[in-house]
N, C-alpha and C. Protein backbone atom coordinates (compact mmCIF):
# COMPACT_ATOMS: atom_id res chain seq x y z
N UNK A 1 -5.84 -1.02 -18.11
CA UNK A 1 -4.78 -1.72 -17.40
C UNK A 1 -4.21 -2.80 -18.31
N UNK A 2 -3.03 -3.21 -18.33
CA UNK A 2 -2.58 -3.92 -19.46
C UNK A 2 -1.35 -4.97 -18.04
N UNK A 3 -1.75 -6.20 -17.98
CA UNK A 3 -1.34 -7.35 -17.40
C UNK A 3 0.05 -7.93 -18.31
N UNK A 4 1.36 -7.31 -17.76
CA UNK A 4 2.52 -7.98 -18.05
C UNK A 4 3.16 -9.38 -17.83
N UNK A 5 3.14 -10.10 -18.77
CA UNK A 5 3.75 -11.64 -18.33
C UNK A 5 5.60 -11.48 -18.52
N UNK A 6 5.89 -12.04 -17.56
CA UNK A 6 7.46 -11.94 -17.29
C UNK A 6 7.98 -11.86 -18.94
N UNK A 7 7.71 -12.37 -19.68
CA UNK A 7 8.58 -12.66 -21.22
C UNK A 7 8.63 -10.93 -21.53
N UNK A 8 7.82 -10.39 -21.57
CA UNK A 8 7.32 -9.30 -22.34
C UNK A 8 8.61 -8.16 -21.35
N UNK A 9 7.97 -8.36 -19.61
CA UNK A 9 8.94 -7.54 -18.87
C UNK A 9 10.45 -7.49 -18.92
N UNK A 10 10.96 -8.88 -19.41
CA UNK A 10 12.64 -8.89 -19.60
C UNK A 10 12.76 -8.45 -20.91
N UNK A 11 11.99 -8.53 -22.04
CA UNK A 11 11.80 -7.65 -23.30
C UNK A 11 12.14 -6.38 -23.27
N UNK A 12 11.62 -5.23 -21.61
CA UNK A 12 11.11 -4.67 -21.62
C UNK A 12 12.61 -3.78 -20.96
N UNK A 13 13.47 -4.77 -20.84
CA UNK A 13 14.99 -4.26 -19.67
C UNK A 13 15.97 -4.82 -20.55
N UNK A 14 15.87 -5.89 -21.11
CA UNK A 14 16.79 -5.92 -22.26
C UNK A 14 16.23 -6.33 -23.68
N UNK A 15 17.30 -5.87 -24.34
CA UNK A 15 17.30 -5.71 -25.95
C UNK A 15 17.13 -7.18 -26.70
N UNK A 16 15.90 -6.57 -27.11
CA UNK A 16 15.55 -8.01 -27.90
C UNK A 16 14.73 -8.07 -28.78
N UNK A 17 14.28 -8.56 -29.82
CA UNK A 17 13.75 -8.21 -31.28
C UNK A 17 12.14 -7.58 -30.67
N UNK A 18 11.78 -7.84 -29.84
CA UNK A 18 10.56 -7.55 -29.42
C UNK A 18 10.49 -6.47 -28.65
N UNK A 19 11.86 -5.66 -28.46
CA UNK A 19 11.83 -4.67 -27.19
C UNK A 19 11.01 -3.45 -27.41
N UNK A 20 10.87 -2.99 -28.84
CA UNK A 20 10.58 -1.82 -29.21
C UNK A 20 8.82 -2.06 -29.08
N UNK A 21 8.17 -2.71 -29.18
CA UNK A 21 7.04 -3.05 -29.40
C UNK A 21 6.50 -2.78 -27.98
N UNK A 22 7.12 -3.63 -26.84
CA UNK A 22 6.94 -3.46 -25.64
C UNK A 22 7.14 -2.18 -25.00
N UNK A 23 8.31 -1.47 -25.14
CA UNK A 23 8.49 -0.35 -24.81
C UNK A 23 7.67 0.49 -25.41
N UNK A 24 6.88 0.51 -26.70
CA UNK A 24 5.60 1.44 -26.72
C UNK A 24 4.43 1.33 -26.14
N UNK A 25 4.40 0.09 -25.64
CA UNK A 25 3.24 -0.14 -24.70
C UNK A 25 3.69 0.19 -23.11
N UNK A 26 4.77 0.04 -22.94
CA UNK A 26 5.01 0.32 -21.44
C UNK A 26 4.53 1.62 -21.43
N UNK A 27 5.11 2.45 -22.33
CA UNK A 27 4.96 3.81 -22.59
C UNK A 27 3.32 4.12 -21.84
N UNK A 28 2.20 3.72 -22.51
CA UNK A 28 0.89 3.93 -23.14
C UNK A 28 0.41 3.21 -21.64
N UNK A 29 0.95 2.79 -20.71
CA UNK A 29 0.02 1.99 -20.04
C UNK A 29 0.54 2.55 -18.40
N UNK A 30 -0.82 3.58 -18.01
CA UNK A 30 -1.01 3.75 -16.76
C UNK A 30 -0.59 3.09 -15.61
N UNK A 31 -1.31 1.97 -15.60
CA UNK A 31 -1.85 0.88 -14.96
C UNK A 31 -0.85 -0.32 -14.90
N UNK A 32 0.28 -0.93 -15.03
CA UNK A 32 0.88 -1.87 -15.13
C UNK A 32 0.55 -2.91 -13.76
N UNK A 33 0.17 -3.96 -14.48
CA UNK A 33 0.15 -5.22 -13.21
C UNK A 33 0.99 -6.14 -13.88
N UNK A 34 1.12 -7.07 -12.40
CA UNK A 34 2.09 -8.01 -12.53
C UNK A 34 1.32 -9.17 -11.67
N UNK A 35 1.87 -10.44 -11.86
CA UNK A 35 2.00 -11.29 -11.48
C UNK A 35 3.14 -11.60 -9.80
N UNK A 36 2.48 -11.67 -8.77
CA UNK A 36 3.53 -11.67 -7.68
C UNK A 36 4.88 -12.74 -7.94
N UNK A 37 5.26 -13.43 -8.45
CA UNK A 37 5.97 -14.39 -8.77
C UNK A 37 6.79 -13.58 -10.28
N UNK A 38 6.29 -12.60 -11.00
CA UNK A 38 7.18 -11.92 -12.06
C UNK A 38 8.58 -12.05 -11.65
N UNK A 39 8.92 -11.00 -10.57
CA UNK A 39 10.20 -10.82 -10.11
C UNK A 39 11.34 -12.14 -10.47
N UNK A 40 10.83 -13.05 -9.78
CA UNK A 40 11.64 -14.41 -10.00
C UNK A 40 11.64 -15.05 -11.42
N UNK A 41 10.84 -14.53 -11.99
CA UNK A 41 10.65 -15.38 -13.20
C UNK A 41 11.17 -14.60 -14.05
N UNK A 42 11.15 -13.53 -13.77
CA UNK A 42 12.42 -12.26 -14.50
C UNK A 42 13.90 -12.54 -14.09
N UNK A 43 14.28 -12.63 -12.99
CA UNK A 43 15.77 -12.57 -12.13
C UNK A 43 15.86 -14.30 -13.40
N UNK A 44 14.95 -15.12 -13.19
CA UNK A 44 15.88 -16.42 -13.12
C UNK A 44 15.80 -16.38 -14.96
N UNK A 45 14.99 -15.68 -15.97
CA UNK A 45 15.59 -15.21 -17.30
C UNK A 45 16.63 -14.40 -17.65
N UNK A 46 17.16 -13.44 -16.92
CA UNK A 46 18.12 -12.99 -16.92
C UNK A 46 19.54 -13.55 -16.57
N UNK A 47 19.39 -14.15 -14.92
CA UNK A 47 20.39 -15.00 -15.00
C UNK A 47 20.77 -15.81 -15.99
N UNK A 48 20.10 -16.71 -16.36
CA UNK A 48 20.11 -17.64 -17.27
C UNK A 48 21.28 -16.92 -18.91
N UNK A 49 20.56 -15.91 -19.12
CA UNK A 49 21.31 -15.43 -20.40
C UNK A 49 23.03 -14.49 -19.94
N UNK A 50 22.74 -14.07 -18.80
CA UNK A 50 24.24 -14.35 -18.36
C UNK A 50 25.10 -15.65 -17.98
N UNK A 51 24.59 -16.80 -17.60
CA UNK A 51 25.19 -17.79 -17.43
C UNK A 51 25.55 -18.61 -18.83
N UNK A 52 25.01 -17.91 -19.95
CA UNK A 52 25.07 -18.82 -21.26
C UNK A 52 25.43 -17.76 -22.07
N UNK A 53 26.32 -16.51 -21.48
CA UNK A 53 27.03 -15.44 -21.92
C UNK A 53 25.74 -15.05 -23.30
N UNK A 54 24.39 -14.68 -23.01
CA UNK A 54 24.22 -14.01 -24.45
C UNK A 54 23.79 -12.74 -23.50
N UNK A 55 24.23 -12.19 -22.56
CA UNK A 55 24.49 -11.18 -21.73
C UNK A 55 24.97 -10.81 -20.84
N UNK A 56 26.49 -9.46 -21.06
CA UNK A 56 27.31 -9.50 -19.85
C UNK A 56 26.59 -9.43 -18.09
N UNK A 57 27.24 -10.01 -17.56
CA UNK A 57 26.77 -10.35 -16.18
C UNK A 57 26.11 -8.94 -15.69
N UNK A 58 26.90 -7.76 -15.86
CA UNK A 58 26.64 -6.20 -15.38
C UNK A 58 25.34 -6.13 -15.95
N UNK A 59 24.84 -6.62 -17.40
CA UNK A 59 23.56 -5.70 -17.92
C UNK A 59 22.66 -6.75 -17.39
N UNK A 60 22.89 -7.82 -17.14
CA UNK A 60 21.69 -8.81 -16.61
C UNK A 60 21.74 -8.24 -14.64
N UNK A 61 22.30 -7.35 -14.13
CA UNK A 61 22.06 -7.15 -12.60
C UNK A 61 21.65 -5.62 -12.90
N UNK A 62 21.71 -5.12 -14.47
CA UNK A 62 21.05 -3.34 -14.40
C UNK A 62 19.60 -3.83 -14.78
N UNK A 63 19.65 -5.07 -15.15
CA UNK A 63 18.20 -5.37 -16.27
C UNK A 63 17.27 -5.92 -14.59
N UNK A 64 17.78 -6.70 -13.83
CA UNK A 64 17.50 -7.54 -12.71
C UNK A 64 16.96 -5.83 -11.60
N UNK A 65 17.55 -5.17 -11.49
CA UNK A 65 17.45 -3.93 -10.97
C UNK A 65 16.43 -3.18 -11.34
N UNK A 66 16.48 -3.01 -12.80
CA UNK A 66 14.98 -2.50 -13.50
C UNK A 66 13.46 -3.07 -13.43
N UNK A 67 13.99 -4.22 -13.28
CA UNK A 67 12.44 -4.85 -12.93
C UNK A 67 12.14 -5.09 -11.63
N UNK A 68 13.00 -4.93 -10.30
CA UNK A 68 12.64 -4.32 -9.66
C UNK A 68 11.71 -2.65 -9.10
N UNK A 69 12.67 -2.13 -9.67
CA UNK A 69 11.92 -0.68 -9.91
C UNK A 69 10.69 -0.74 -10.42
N UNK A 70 10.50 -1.33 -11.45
CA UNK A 70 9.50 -1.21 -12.25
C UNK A 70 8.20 -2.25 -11.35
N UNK A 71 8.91 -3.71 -10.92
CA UNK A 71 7.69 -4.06 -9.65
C UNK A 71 6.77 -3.69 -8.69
N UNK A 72 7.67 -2.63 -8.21
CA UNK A 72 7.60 -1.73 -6.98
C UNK A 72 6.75 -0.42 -6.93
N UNK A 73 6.70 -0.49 -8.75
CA UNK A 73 5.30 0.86 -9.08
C UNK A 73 3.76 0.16 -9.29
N UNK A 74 4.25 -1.07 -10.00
CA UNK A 74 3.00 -2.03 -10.46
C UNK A 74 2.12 -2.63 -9.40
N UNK A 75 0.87 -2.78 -9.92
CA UNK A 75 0.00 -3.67 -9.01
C UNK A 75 0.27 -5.04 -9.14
N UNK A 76 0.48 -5.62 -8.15
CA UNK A 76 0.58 -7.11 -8.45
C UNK A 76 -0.15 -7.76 -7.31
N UNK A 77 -0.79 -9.08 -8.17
CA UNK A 77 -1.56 -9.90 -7.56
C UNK A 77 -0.74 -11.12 -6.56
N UNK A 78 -1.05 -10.91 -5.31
CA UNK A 78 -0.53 -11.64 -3.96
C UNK A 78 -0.99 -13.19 -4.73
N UNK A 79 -0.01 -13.86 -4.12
CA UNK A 79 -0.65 -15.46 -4.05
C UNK A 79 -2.03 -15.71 -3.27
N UNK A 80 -2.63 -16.71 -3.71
CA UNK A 80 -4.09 -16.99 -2.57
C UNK A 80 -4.52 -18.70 -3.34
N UNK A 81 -5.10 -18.77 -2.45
CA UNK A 81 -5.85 -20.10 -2.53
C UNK A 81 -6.59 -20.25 -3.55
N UNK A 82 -7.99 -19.19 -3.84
CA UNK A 82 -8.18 -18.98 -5.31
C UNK A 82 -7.17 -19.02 -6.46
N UNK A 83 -6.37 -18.50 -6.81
CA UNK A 83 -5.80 -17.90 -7.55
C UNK A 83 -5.04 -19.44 -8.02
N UNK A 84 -4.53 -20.25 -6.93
CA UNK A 84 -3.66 -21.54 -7.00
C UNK A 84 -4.89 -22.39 -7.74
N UNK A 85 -6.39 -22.92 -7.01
CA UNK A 85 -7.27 -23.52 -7.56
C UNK A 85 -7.28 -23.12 -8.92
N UNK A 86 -7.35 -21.68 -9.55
CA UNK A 86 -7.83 -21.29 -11.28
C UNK A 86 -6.53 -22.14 -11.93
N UNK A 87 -5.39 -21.92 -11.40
CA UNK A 87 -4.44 -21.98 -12.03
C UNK A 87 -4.42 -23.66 -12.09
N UNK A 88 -4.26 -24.25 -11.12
CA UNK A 88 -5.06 -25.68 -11.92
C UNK A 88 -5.88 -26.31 -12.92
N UNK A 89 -7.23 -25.24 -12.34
CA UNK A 89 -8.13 -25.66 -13.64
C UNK A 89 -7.42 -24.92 -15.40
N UNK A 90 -6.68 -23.90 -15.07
CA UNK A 90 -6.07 -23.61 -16.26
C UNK A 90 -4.86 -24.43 -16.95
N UNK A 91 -4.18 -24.79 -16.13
CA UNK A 91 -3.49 -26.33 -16.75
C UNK A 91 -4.10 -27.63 -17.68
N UNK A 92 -5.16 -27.75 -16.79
CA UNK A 92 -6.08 -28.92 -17.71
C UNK A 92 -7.05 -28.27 -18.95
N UNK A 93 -7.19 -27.12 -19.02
CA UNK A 93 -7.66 -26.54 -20.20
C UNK A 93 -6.52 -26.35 -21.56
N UNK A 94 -5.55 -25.87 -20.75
CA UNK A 94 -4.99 -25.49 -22.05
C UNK A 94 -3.27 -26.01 -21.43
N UNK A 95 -2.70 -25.82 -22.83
CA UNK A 95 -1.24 -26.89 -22.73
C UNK A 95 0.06 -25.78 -21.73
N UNK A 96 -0.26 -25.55 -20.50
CA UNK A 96 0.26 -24.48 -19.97
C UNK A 96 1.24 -24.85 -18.98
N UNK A 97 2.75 -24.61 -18.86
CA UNK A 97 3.63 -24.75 -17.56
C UNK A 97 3.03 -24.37 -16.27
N UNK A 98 3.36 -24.86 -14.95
CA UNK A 98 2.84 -24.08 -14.33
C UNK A 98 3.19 -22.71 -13.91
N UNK A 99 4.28 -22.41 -14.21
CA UNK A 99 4.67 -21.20 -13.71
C UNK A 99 3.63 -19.95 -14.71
N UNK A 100 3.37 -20.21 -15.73
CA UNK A 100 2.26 -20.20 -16.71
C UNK A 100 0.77 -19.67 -16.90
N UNK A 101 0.42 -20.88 -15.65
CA UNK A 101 -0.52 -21.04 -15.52
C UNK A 101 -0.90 -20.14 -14.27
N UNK A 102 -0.01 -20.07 -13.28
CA UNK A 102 -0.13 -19.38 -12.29
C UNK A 102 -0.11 -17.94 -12.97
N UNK A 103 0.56 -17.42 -13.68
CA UNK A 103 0.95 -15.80 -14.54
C UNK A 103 -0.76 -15.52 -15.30
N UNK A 104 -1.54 -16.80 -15.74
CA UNK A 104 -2.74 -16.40 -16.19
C UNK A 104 -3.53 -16.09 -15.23
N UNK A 105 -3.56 -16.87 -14.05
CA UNK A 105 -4.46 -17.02 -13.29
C UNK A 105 -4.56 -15.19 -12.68
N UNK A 106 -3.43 -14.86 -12.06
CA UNK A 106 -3.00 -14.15 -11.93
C UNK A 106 -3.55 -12.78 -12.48
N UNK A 107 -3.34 -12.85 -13.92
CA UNK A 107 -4.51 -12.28 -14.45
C UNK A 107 -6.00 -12.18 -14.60
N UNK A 108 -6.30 -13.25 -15.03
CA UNK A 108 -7.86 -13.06 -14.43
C UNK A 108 -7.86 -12.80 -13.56
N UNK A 109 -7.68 -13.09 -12.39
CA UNK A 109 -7.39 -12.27 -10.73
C UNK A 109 -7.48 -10.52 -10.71
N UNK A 110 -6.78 -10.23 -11.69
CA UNK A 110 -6.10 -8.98 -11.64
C UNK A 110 -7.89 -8.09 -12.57
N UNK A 111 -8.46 -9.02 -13.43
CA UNK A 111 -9.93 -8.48 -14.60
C UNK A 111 -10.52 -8.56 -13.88
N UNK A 112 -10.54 -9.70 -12.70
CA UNK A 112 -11.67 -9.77 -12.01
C UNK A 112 -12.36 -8.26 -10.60
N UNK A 113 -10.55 -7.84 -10.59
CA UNK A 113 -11.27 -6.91 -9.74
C UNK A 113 -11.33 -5.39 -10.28
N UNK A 114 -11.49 -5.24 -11.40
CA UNK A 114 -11.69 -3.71 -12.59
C UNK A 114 -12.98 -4.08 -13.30
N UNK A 115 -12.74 -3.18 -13.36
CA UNK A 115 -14.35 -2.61 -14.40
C UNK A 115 -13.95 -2.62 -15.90
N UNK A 116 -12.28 -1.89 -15.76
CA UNK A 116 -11.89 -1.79 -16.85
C UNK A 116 -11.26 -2.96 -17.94
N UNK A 117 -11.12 -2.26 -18.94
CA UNK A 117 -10.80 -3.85 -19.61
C UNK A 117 -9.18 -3.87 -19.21
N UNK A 118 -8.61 -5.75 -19.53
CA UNK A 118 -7.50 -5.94 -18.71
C UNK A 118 -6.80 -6.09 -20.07
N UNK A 119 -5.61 -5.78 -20.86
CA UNK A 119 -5.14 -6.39 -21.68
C UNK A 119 -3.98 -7.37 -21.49
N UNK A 120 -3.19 -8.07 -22.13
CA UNK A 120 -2.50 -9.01 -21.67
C UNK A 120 -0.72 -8.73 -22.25
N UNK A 121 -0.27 -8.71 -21.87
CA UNK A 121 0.99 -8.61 -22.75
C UNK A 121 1.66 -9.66 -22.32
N UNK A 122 2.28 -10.38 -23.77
CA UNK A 122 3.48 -11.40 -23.64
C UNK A 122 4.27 -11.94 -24.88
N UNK A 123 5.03 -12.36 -24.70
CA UNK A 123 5.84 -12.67 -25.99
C UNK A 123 5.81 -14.38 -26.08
N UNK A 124 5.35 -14.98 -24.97
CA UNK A 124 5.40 -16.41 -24.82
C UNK A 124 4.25 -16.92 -25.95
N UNK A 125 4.61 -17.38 -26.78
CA UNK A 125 3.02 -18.14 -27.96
C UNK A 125 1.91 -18.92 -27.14
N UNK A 126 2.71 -19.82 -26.52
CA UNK A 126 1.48 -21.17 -25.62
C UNK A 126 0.65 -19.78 -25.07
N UNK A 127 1.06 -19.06 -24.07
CA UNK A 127 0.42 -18.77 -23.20
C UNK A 127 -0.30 -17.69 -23.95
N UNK A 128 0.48 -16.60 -25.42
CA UNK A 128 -0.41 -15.69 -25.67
C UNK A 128 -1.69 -16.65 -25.83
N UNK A 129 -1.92 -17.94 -26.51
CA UNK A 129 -3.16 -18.59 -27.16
C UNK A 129 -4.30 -18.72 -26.12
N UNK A 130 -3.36 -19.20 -24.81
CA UNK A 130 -4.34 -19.64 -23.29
C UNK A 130 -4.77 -18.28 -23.57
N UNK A 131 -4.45 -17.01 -23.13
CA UNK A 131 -5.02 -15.77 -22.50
C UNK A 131 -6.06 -15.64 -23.77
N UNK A 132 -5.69 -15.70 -24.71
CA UNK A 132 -7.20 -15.08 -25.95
C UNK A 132 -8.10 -15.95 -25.96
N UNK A 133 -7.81 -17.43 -25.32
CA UNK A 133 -8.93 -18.21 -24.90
C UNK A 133 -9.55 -17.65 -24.29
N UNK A 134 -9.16 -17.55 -22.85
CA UNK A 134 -9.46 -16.92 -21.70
C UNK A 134 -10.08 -15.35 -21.65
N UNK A 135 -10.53 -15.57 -23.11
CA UNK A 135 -10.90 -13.53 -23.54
C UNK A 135 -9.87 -12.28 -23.14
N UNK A 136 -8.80 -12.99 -23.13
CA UNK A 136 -7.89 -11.42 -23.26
C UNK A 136 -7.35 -10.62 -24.56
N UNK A 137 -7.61 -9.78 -24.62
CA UNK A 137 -7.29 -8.87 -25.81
C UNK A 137 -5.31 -9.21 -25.06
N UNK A 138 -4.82 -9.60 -26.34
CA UNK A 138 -3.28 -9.95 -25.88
C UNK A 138 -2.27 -8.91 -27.12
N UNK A 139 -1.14 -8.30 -26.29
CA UNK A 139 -0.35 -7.68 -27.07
C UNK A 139 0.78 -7.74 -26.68
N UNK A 140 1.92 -7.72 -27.81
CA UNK A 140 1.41 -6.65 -29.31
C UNK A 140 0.92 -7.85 -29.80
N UNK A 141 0.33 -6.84 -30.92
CA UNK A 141 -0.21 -7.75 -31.74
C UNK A 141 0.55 -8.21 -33.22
């Protein structure tokens, strides 16, 4: 199972030096989880690069559309009370936003209930460093 952080998923709908990398892993990966909060944290990156024209408005609502679709196949981890507590203690460990911190937590959430191993995908640096703290095999590499 390989744990998508929003950076990697808008990588993953639009074109961007990192897209090809991601798209061979989307490829390769059964199992896609998400973070319940992705969606928004996708919609409000996309908006954003249409509002600062480095993408026409149309490909940021086909890209906004795709990660829908693509939500809607994935496992994603519900909000919970746990999940809010880790994500605290993961703030004071490592130098993490919260929106961040909640996307790690999220993950461990997501290792905690497999057998199998969880990998991590993201394009964000802070947070790839938190997750390989946090023992995640993180990609690409």
């Amino acid at each position: 199972m390989k744990f998508w952080d929003s950076s990697a998923l808008v990588a993953l709908v639009i074109e961007e030096a990192s897209s090809a990398s991601v798209e061979h892993l989307a490829a390769q990966d059964t199992e896609m989880a998400l973070w319940w909060g992705a969606r928004v944290e996708c919609r409000s990156a996309l908006t954003r690069r249409a509002r600062d024209g480095r993408v026409p408005i149309g490909e940021a609502q086909r890209a906004s559309t795709e990660i829908e679709m693509i939500a809607a196949e994935a496992s994603e981890t519900p909000p919970s009370e746990p999940l809010r507590l880790l994500a605290c203690e993961l703030v004071e460990r490592h130098p993490l936003r919260a929106a961040d911190a909640l996307q790690l937590a999220a993950a461990v959430t997501a290792r905690s209930g497999t057998t199998q191993p969880v990998e991590f995908v993201c394009l964000d640096q802070r947070l790839r460093q938190a997750a390989e703290r946090e023992g995640f095999a993180v990609l690409p590499v």
